[in-house]
PDB file of N, CA and C in Angstrom:
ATOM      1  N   UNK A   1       5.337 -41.860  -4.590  1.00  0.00           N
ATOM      2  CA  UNK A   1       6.245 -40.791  -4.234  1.00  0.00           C
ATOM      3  C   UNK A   1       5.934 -39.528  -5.023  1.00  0.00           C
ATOM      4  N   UNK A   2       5.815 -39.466  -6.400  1.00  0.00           N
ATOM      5  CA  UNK A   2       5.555 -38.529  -7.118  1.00  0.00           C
ATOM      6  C   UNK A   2       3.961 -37.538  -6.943  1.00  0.00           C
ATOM      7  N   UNK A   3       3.451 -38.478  -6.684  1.00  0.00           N
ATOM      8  CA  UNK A   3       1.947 -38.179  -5.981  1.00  0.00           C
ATOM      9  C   UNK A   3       1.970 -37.281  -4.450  1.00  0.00           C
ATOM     10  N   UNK A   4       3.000 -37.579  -3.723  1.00  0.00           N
ATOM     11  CA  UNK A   4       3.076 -37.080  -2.354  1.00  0.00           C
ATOM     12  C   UNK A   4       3.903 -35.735  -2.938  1.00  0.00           C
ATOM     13  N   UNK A   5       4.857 -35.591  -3.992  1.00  0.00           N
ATOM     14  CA  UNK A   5       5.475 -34.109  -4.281  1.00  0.00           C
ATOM     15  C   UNK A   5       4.396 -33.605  -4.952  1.00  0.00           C
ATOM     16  N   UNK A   6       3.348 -34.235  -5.611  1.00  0.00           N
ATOM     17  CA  UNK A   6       2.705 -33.212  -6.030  1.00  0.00           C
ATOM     18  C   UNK A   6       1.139 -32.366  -5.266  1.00  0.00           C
ATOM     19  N   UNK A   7       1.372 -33.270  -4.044  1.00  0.00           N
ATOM     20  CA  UNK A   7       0.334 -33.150  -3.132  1.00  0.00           C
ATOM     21  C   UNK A   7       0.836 -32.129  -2.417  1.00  0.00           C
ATOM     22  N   UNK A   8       2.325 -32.003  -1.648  1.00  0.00           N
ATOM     23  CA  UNK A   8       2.592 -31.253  -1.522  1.00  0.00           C
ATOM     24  C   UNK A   8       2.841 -29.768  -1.798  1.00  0.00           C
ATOM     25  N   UNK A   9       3.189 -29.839  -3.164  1.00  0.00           N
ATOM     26  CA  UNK A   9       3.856 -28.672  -4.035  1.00  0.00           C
ATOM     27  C   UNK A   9       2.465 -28.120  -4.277  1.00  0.00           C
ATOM     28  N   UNK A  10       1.259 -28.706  -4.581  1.00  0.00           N
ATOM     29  CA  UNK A  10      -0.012 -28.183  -4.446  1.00  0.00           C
ATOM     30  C   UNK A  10      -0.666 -27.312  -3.524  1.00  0.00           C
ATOM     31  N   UNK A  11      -0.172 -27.772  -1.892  1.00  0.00           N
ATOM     32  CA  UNK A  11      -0.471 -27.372  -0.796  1.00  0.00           C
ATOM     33  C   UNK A  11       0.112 -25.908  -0.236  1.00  0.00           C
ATOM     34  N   UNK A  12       1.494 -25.880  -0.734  1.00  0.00           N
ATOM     35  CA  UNK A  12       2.333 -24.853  -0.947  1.00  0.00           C
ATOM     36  C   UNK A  12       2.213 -23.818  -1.427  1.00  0.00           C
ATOM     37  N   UNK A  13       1.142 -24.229  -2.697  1.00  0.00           N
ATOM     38  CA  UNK A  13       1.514 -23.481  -3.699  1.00  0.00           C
ATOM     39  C   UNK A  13      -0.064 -22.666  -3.397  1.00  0.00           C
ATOM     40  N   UNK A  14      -1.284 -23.326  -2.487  1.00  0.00           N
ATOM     41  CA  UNK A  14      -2.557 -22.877  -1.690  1.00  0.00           C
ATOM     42  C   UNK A  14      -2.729 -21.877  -1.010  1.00  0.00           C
ATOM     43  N   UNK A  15      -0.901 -22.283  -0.052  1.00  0.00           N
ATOM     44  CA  UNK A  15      -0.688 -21.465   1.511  1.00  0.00           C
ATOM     45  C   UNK A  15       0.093 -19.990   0.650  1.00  0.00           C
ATOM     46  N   UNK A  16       0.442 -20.051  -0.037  1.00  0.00           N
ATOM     47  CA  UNK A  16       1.196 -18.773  -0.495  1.00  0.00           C
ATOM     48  C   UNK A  16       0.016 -18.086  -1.227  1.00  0.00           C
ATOM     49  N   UNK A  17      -0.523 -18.837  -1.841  1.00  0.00           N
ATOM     50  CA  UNK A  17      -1.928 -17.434  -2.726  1.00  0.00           C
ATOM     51  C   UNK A  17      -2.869 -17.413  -1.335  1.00  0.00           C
ATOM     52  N   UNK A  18      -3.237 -17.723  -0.654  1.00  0.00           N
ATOM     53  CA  UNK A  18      -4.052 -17.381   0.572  1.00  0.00           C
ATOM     54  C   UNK A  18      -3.197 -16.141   1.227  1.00  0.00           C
ATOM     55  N   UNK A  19      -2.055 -16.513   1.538  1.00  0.00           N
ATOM     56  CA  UNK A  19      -1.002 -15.409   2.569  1.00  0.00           C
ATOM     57  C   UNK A  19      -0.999 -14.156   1.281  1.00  0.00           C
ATOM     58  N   UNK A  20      -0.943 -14.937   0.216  1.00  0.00           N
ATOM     59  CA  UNK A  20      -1.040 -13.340  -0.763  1.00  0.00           C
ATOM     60  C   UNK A  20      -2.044 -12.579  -0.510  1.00  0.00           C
ATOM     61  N   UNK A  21      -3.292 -13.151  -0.510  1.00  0.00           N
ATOM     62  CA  UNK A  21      -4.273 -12.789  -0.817  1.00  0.00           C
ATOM     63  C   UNK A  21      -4.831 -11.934   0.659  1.00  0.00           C
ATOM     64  N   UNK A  22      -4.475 -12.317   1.911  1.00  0.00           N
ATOM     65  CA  UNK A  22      -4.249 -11.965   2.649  1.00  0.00           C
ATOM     66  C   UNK A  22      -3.834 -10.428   2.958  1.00  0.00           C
ATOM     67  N   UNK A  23      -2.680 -10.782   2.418  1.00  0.00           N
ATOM     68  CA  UNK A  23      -1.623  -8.920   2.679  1.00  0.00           C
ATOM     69  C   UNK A  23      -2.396  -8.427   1.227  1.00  0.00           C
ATOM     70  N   UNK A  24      -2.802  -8.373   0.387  1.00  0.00           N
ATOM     71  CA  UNK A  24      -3.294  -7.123  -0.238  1.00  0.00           C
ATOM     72  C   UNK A  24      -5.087  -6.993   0.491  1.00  0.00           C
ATOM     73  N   UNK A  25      -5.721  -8.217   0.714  1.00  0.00           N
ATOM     74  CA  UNK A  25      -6.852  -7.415   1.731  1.00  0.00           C
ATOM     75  C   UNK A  25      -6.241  -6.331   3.107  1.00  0.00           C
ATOM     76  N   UNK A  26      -4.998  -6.630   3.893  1.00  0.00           N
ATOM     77  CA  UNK A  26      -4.949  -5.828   4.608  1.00  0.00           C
ATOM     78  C   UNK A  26      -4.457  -4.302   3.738  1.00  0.00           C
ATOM     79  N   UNK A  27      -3.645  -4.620   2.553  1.00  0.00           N
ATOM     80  CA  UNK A  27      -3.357  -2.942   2.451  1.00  0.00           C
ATOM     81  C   UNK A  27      -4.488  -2.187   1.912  1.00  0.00           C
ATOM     82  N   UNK A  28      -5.368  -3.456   1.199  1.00  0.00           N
ATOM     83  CA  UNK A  28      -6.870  -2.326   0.628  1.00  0.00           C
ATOM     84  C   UNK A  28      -7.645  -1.944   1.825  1.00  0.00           C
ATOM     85  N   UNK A  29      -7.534  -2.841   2.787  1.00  0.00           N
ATOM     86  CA  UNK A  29      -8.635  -1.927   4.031  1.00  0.00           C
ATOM     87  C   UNK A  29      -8.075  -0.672   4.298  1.00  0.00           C
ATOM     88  N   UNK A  30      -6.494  -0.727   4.597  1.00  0.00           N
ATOM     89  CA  UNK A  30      -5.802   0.157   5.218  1.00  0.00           C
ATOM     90  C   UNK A  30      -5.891   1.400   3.748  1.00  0.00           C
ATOM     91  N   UNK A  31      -5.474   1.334   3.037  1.00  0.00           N
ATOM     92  CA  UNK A  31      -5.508   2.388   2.076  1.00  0.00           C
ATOM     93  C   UNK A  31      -7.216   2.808   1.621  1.00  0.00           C
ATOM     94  N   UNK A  32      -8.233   2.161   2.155  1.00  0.00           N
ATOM     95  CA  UNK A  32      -9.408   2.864   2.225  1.00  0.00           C
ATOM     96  C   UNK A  32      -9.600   3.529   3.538  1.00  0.00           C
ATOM     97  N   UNK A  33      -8.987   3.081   4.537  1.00  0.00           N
ATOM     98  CA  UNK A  33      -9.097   4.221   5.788  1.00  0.00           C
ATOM     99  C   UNK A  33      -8.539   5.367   5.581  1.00  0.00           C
ATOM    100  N   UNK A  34      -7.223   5.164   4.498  1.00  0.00           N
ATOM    101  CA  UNK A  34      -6.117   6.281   4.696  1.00  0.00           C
ATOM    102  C   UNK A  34      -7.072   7.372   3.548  1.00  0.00           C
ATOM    103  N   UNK A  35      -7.728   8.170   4.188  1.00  0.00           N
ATOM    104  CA  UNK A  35      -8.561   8.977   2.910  1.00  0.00           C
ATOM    105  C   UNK A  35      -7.620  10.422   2.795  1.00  0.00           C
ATOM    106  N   UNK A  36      -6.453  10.614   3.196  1.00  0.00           N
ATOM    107  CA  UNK A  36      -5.777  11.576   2.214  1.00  0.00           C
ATOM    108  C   UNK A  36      -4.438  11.202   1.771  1.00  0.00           C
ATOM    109  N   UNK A  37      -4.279   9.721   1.560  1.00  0.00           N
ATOM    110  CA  UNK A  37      -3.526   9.129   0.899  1.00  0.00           C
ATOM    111  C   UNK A  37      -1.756   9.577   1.336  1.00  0.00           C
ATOM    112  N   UNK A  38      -1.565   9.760   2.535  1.00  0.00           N
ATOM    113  CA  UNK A  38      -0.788  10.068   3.065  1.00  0.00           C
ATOM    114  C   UNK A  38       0.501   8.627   3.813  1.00  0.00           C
ATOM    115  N   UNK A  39      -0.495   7.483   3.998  1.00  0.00           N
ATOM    116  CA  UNK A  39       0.737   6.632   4.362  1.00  0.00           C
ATOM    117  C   UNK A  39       0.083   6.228   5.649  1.00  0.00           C
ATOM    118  N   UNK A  40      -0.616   6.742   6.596  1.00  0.00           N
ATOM    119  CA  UNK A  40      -0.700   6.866   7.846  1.00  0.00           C
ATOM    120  C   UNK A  40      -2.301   7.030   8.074  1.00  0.00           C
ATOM    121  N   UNK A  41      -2.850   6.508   9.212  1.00  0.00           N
ATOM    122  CA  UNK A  41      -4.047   6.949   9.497  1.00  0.00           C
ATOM    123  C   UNK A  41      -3.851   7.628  10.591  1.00  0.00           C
ATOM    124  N   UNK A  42      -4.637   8.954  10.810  1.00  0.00           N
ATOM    125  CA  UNK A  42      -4.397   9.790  11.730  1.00  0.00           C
ATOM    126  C   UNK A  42      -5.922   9.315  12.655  1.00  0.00           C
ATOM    127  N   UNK A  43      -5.898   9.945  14.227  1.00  0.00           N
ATOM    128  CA  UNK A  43      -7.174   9.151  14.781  1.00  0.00           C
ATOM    129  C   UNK A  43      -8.101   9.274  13.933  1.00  0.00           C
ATOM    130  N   UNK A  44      -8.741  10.667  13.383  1.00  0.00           N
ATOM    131  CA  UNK A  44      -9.698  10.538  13.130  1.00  0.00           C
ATOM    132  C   UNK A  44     -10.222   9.729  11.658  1.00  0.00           C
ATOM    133  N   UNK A  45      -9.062   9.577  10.986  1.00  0.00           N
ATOM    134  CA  UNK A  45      -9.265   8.434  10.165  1.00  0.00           C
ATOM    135  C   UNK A  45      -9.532   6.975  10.707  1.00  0.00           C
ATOM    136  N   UNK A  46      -9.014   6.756  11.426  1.00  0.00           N
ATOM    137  CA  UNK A  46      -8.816   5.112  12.556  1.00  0.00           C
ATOM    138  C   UNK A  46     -10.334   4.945  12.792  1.00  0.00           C
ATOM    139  N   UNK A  47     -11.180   6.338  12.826  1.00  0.00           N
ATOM    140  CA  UNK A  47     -12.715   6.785  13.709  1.00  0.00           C
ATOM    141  C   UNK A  47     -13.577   6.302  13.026  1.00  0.00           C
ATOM    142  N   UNK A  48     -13.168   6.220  11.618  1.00  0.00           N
ATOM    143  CA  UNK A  48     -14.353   5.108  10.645  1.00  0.00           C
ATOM    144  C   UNK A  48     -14.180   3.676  10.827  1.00  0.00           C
ATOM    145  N   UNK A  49     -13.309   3.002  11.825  1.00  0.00           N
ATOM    146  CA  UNK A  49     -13.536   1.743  12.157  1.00  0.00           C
ATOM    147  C   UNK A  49     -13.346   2.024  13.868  1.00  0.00           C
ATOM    148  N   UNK A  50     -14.555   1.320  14.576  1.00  0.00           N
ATOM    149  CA  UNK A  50     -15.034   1.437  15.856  1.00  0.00           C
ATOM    150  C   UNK A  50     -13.869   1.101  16.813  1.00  0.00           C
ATOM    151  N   UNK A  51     -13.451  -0.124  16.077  1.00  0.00           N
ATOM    152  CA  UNK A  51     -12.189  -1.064  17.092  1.00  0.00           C
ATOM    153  C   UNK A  51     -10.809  -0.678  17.325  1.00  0.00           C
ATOM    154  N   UNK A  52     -10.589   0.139  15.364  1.00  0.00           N
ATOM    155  CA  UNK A  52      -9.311   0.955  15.550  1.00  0.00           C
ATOM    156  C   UNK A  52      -9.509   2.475  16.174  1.00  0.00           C
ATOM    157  N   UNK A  53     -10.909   2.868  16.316  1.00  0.00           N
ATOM    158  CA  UNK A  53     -10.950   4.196  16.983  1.00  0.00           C
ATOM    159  C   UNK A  53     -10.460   3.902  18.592  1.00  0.00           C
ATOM    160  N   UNK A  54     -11.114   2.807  19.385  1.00  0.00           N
ATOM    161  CA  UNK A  54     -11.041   2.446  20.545  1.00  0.00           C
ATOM    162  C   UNK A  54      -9.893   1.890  20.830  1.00  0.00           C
ATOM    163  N   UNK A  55      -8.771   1.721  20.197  1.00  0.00           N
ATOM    164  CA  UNK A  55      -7.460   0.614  20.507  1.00  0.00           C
ATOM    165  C   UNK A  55      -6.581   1.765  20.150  1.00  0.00           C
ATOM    166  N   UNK A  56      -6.915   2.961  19.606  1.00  0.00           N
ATOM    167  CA  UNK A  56      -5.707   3.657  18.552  1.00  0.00           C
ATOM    168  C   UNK A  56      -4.697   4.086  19.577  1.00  0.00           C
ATOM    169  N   UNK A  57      -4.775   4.155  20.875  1.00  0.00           N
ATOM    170  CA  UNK A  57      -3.027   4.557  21.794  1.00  0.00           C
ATOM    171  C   UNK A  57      -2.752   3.136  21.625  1.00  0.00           C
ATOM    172  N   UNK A  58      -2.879   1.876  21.659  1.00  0.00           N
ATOM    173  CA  UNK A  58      -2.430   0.859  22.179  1.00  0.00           C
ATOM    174  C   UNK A  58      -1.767   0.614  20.727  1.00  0.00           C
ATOM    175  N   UNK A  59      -2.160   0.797  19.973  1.00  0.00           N
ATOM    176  CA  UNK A  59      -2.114   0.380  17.862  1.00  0.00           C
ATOM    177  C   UNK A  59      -0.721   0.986  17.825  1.00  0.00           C
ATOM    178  N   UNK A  60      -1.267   2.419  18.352  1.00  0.00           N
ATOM    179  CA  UNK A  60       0.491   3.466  17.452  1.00  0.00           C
ATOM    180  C   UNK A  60       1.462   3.025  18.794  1.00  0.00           C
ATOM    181  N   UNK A  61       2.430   1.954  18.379  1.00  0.00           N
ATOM    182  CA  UNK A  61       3.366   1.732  19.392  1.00  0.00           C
ATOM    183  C   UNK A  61       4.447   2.456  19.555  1.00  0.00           C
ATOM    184  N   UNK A  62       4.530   3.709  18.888  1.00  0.00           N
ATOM    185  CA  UNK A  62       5.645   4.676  18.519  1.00  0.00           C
ATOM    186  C   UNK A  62       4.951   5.822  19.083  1.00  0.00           C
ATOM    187  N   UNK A  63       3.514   5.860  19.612  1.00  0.00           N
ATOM    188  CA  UNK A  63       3.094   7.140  20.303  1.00  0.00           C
ATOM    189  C   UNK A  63       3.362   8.442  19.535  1.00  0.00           C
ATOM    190  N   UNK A  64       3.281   8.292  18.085  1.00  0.00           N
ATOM    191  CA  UNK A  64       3.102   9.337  16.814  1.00  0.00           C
ATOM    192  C   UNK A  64       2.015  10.037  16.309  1.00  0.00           C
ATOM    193  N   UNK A  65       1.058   9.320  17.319  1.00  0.00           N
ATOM    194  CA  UNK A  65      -0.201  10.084  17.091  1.00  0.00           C
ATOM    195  C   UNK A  65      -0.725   9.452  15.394  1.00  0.00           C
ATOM    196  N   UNK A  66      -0.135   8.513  14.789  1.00  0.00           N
ATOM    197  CA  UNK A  66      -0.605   8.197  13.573  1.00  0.00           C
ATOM    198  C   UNK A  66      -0.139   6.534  13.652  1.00  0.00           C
ATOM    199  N   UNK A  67      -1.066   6.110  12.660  1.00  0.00           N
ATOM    200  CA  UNK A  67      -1.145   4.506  12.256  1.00  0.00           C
ATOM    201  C   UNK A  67      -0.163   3.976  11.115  1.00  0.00           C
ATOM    202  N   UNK A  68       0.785   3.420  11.114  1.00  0.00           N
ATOM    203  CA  UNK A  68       1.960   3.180   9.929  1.00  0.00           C
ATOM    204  C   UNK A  68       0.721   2.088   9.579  1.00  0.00           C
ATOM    205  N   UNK A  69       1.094   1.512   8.547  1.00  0.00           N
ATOM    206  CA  UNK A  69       0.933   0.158   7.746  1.00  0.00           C
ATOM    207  C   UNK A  69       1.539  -0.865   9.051  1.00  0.00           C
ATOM    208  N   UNK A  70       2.739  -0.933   9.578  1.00  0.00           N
ATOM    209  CA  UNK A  70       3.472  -2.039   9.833  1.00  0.00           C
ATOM    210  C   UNK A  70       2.182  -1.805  11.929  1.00  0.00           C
ATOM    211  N   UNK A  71       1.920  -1.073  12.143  1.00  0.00           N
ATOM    212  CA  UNK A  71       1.474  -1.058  13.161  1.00  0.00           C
ATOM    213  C   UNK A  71      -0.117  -1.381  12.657  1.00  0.00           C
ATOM    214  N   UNK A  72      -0.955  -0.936  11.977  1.00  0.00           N
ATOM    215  CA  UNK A  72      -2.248  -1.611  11.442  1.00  0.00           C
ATOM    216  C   UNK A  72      -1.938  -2.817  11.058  1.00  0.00           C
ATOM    217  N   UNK A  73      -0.947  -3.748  10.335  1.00  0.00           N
ATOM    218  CA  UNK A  73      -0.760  -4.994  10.134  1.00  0.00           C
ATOM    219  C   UNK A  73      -0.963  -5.572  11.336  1.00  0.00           C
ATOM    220  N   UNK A  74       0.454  -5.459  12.080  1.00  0.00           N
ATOM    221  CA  UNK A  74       0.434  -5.864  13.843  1.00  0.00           C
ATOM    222  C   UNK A  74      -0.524  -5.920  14.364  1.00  0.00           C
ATOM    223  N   UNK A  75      -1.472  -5.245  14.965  1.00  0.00           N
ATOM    224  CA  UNK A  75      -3.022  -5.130  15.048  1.00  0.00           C
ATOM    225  C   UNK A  75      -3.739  -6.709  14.387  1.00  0.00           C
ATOM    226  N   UNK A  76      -4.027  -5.988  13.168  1.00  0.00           N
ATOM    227  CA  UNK A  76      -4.862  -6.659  12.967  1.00  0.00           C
ATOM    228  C   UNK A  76      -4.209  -8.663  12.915  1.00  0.00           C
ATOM    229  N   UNK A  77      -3.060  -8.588  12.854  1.00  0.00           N
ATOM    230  CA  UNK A  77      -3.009 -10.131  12.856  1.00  0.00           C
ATOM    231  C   UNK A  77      -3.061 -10.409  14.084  1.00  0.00           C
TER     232      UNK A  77
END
């Protein structure tokens, strides 16, 4: 029994530093696109990655003409 909590609590404890590790790779990509440190990628920032240049009306779901964090997250997961 003690073996199965610690197999578990191990597994747990895997899935949370992965999911960590996870969301700060997405905010370092995103805060290296954002090159005037503003919060937002505007298109032509989006234009240094091919996929977010080509998707960027479908990305900004608020039609703001700019990329939040919570809409580059969305995206990319």
């Amino acid at each position: 029994m003690n073996n199965r909590i610690l197999v578990t609590s191990s597994l747990l404890a895997l899935s949370l530093l992965a999911a960590n590790a996870y969301a700060m790779d997405v905010h370092a990509t995103f805060n290296e696109l954002d090159k005037d440190s503003n919060g937002t990628l505007s298109e032509a920032e989006a234009g240094e990655d091919a996929v977010l240049h080509e998707n960027f009306s479908q990305i900004d779901t608020n039609q703001d003409g700019q990329l939040s964090l919570n809409e580059f997250k969305q995206f990319i997961q």
